[in-house]
Protein backbone atom coordinates (compact mmCIF):
# COMPACT_ATOMS: atom_id res chain seq x y z
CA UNK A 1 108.29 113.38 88.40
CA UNK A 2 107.13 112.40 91.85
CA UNK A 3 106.74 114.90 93.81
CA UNK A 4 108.37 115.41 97.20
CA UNK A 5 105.88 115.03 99.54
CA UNK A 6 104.56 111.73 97.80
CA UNK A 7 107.91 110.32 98.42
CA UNK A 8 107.95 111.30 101.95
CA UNK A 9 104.41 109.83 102.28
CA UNK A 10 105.39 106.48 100.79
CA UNK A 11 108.79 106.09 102.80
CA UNK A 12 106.51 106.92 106.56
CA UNK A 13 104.26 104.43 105.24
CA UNK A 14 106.82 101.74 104.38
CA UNK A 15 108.57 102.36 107.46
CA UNK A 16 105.42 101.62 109.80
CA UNK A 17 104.71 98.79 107.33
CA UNK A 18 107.85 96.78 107.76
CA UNK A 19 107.83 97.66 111.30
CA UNK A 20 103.67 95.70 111.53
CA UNK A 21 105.53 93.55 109.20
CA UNK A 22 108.21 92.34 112.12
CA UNK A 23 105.54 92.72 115.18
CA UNK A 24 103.63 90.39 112.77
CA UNK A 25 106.91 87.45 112.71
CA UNK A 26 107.61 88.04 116.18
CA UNK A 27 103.80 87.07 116.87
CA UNK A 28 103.59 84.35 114.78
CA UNK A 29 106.92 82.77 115.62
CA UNK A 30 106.85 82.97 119.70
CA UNK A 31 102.63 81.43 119.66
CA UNK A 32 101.18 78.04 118.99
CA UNK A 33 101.05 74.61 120.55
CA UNK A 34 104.71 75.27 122.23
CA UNK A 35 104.88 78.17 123.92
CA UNK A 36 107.87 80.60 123.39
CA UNK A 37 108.82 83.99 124.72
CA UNK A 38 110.23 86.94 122.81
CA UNK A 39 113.40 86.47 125.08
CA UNK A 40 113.55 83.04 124.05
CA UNK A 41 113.01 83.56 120.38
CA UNK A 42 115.87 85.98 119.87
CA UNK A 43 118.34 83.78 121.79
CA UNK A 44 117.39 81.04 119.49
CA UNK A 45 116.94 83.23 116.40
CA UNK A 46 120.99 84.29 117.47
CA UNK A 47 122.09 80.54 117.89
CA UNK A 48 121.61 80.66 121.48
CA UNK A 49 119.18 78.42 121.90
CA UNK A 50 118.26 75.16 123.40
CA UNK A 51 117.91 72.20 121.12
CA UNK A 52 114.13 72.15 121.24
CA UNK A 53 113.71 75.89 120.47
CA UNK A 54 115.96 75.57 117.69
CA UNK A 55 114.27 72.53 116.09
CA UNK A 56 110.64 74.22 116.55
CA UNK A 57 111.83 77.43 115.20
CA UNK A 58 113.97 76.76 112.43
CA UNK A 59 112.53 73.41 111.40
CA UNK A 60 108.63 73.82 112.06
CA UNK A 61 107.53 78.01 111.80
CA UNK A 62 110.39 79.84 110.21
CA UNK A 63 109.95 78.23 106.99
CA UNK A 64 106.23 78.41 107.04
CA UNK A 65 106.10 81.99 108.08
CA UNK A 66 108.71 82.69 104.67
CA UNK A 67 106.58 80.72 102.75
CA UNK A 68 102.87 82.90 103.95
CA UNK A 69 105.46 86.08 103.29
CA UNK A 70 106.37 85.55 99.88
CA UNK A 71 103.07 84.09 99.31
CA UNK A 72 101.57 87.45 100.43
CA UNK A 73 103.64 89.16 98.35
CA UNK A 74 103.22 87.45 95.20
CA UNK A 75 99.95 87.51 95.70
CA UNK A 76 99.40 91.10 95.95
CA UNK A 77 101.79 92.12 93.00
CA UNK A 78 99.78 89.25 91.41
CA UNK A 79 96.57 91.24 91.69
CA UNK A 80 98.12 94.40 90.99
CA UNK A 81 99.36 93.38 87.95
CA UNK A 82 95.88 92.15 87.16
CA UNK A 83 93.90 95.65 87.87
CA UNK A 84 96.40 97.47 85.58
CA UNK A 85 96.76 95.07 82.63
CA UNK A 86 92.54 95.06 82.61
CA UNK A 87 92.47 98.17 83.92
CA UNK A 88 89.98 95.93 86.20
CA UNK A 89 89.96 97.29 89.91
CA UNK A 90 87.80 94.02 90.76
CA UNK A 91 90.89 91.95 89.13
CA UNK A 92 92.20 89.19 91.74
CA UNK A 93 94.12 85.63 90.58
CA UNK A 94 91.07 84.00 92.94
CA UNK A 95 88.65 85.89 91.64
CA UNK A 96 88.59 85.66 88.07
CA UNK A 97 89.27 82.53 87.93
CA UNK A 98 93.08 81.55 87.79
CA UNK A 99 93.63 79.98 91.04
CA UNK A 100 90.75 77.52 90.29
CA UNK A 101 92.60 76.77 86.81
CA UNK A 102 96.04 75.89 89.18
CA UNK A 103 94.05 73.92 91.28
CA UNK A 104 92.42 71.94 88.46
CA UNK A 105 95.60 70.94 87.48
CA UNK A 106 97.21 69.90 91.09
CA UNK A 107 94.07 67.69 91.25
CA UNK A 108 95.18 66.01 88.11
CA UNK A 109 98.43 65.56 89.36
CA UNK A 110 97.62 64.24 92.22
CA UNK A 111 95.25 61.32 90.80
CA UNK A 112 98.44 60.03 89.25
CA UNK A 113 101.34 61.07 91.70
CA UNK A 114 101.49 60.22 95.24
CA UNK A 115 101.27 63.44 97.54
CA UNK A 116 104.46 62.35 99.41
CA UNK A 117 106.82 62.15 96.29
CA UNK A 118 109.87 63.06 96.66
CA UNK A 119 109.45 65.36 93.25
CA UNK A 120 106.06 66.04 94.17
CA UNK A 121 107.76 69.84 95.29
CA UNK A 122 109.48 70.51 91.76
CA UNK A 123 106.33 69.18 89.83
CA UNK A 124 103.35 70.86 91.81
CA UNK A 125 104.57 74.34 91.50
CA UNK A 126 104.97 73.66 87.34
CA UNK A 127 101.27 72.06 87.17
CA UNK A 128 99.94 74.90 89.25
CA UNK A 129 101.78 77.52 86.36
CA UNK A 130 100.31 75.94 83.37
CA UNK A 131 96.74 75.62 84.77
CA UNK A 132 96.94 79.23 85.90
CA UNK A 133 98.29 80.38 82.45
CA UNK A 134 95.69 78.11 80.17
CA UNK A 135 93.02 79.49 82.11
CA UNK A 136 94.11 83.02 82.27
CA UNK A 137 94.66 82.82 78.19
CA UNK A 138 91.17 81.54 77.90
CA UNK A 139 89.69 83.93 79.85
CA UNK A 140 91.46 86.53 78.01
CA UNK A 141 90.20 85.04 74.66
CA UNK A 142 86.56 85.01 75.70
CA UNK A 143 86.80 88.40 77.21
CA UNK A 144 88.80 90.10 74.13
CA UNK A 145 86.29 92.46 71.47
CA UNK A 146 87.83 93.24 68.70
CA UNK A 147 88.86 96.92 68.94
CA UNK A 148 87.97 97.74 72.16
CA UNK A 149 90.30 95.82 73.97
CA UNK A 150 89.79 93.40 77.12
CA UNK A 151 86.06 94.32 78.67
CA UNK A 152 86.21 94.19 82.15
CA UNK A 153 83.07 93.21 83.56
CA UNK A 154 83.03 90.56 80.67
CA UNK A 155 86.49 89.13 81.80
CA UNK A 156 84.95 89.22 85.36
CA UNK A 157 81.81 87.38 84.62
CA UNK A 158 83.83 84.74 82.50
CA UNK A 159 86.44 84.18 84.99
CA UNK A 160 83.52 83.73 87.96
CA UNK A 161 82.05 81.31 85.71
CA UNK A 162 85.23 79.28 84.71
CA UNK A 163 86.22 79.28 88.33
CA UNK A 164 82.92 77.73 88.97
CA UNK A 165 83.38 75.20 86.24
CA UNK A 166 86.51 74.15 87.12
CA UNK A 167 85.88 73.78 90.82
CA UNK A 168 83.15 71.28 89.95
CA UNK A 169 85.35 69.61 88.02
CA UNK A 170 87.87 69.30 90.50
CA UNK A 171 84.96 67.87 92.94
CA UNK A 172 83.91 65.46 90.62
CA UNK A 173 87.41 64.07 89.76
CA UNK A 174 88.19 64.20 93.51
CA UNK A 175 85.45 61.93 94.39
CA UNK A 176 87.75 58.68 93.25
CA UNK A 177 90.95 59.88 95.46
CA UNK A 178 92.16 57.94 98.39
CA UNK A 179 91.77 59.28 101.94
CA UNK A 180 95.24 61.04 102.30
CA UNK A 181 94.56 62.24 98.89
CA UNK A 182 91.44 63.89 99.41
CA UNK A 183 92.77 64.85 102.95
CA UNK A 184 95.29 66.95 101.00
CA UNK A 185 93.18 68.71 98.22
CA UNK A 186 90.41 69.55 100.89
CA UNK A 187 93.05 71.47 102.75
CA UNK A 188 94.28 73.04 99.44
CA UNK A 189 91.38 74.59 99.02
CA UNK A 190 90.39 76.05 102.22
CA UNK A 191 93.47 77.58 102.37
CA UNK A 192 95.83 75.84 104.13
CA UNK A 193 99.57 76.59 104.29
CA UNK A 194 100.44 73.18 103.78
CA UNK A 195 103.87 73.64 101.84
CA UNK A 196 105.58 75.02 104.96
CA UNK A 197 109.05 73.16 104.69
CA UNK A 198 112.36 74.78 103.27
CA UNK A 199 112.18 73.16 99.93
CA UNK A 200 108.69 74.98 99.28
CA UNK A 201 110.50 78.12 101.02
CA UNK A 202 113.15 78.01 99.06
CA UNK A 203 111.46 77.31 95.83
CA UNK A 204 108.89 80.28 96.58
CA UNK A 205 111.78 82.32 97.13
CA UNK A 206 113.08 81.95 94.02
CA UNK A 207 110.69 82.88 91.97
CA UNK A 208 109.72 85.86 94.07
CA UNK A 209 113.77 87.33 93.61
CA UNK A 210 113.60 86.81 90.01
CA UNK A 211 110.01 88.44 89.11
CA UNK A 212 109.42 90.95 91.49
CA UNK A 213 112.97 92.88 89.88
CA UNK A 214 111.22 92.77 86.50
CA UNK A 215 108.07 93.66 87.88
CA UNK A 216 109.47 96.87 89.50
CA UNK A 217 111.70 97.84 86.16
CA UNK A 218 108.49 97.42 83.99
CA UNK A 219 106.54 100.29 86.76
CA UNK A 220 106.67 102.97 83.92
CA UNK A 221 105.21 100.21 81.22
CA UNK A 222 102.40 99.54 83.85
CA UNK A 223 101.68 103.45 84.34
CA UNK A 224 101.30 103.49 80.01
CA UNK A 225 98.99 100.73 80.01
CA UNK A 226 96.97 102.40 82.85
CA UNK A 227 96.13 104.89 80.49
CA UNK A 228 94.52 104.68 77.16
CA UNK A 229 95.37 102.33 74.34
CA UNK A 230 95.99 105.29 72.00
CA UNK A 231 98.18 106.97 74.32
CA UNK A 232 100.10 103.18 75.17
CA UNK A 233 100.56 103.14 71.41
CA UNK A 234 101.48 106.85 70.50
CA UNK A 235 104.19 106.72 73.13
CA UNK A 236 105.75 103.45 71.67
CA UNK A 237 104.55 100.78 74.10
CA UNK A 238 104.10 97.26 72.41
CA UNK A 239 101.12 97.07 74.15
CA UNK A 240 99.70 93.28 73.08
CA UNK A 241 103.72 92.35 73.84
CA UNK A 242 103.89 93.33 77.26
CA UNK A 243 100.41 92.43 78.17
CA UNK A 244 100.81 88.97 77.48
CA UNK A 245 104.63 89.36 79.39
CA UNK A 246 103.10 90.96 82.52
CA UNK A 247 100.10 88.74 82.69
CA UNK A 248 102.41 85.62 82.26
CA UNK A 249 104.40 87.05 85.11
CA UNK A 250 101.30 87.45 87.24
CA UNK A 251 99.79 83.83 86.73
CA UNK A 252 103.42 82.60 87.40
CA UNK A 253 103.41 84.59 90.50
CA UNK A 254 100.09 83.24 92.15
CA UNK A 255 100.56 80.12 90.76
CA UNK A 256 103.77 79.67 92.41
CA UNK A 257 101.95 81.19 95.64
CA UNK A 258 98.46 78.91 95.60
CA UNK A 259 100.89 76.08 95.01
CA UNK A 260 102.31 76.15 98.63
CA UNK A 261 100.01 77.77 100.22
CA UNK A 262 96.55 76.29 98.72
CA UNK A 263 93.77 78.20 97.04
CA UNK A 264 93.75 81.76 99.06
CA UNK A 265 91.75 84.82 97.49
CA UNK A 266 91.51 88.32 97.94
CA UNK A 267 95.17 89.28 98.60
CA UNK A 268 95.30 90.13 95.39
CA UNK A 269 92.26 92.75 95.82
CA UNK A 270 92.95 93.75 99.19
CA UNK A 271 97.00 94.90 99.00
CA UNK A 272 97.04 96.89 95.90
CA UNK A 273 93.55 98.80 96.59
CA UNK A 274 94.79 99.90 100.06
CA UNK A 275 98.00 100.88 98.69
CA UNK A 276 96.03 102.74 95.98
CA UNK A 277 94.19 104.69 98.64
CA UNK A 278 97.55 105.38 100.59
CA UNK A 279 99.66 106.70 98.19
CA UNK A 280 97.89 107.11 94.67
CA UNK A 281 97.66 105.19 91.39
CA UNK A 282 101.62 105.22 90.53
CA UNK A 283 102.98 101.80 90.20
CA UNK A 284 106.72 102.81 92.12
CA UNK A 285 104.83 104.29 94.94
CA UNK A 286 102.03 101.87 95.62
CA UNK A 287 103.26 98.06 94.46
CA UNK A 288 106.08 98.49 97.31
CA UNK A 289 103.60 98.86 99.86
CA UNK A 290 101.15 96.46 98.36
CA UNK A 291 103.27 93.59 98.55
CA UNK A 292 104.24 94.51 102.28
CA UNK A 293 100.53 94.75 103.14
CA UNK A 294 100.12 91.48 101.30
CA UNK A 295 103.01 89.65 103.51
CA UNK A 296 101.43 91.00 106.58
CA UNK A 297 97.74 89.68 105.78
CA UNK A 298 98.63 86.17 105.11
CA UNK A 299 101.14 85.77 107.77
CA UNK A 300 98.66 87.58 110.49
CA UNK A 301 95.81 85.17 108.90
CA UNK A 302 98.10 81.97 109.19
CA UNK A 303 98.95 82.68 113.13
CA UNK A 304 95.41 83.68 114.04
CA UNK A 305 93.93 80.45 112.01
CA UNK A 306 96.24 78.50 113.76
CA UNK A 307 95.69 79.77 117.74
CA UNK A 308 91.87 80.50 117.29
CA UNK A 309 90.51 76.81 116.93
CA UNK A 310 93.39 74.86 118.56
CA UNK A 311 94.14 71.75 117.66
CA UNK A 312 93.30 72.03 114.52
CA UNK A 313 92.91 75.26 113.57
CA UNK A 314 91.43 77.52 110.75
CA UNK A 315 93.00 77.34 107.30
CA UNK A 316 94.66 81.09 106.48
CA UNK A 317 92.16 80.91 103.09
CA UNK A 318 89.31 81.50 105.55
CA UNK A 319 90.63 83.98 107.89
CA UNK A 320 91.48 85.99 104.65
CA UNK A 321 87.92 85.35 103.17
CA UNK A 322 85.97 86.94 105.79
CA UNK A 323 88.60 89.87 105.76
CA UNK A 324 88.25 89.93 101.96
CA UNK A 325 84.45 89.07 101.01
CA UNK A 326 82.58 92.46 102.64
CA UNK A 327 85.87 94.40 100.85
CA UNK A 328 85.24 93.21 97.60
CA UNK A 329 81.65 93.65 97.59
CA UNK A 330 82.12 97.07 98.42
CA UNK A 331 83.80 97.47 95.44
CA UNK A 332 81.33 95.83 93.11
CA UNK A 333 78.69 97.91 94.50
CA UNK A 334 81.02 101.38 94.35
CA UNK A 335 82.22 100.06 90.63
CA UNK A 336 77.86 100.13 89.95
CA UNK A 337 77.31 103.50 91.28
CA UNK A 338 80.25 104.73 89.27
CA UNK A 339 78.92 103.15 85.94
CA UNK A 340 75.02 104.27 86.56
């Protein structure tokens, strides 16, 4: 059982998150090239609005601000998922590799369908899946000893070197593409929240409502696998079986997420570590507030990329980057004191 206190801790600390979490979309939806107060964004927010508040709110920064949200959040379960299938806290979809694999894949798309298709939204966030999940399976495979399980500075190594391969390959093959095409992929990989229409939105959204439930009923699962693999297998956990569900669910996750919002990193590592730190190593108490912290990082990333270097602003990918790079090699040098 969770114990009283904990609970009390969590609920405080989700409470102050969602309340960041709306400072955070009140920010982000009353700054940028057009100007707009707080009065004026809850008149228009209400349907009170003039015509041009309405069409720049609803048309141009609501659905990019749902998109960075449930990007966030996928993102972060993404990762969380990661660190307690591997039992890998240096774990991250950008990281080891899996992101690079999805953008692989949109390159390959795009060197034989225009950018501006009008199925290019259905078809991107499928491509992006199966180059996450082939490269995640292979990663997997090359990381696997028989006996002992998944090694975890193995899997890290491999993935940092498949990411590596893979982004060259995506250079080279972009070196043919057109100018709007290469516009496009350069973007995708900084960073950029480029699928910020309601199509993406609602596509995004989708996949978020249907995953995170299954995510959340499968937090006892995720506590077993934590543990040892004797312990996973005494208790009655198919523990190859739900492996290979949760780590399908967490490639489809930032797959879906990288799609729309182009190749970000470190959400994954930052949200679930904090959490971690906040509220302990159960799954029910810290994935809630991992996926919040995750929403709030990208969409806080996304408004100050796009108000710091005005016109054209900084891609969210890199605001997140120099939050995330001195964080994660923290870790790797707190995972090396641990092991020596």
């Amino acid at each position: 059982m969770i114990e009283t206190h904990k609970k009390r801790r969590q609920l405080i600390i989700l409470v102050v998150l969602c309340i960041v979490a709306l400072l955070t979309m009140a920010f982000s939806m009353t700054t940028g090239d057009f100007k707009m107060t707080v009065p004026q964004f809850f008149r228009t927010l209400f349907g009170n609005g003039d015509a041009t508040d309405t069409m720049v709110l609803f048309e141009f920064r609501m659905p990019r601000l749902v998109v960075t949200i449930l990007s966030g959040m996928a993102l972060a379960v993404s990762g969380a998922l990661l660190q307690s299938i591997t039992k890998n806290p240096l774990a991250d979809p950008g990281i080891i590799g899996i992101n690079a694999g999805s953008g692989f894949f949109i390159v390959l798309l795009i060197m034989f369908m225009p950018v501006d298709s009008s199925t290019f939204v259905y078809i991107l966030p499928l491509f992006s899946m199966i180059g996450g999940l082939l490269t995640a399976l292979f990663i997997f495979i090359l990381s696997y000893k028989k006996n002992e399980g998944i090694q975890p500075v193995r899997m890290i190594l491999i993935g940092v070197g498949m990411a590596t391969a893979l982004s060259g390959a995506s250079i080279m093959m972009t070196s043919t593409f057109k100018s709007d095409q290469m516009e496009f992929i350069s973007a995708w990989y900084a960073g950029s929240i480029w699928g910020d229409t309601w199509p993406f939105a609602i596509m995004l959204a989708v996949a978020v409502c249907i995953l995170l439930p299954i995510v959340f009923m499968k937090a006892n699962t995720l506590n077993i696998l934590n543990t040892h693999e004797h312990i996973s297998t005494g208790v009655g956990v198919g523990v190859n079986r739900q492996r290979m569900i949760l780590v399908s669910i967490a490639v489809f996750l930032s797959s879906c997420a990288v799609a729309v919002s182009g190749g970000i990193g470190f959400i994954g590592l930052l949200g679930p570590h904090i959490a971690r730190s906040l509220v302990g190593p159960r799954h029910q108490m810290f994935m809630p507030i991992a996926l919040l912290i995750g929403a709030i990082l990208l969409a806080l990333s996304d408004t100050l990329g796009r108000i710091l270097l005005q016109p054209a602003g900084i891609p969210a990918g890199i605001i997140v980057s120099i939050m995330g790079a001195p964080y994660f090699l923290y870790l790797m040098n707190r995972s090396a004191q641990n092991e020596y």
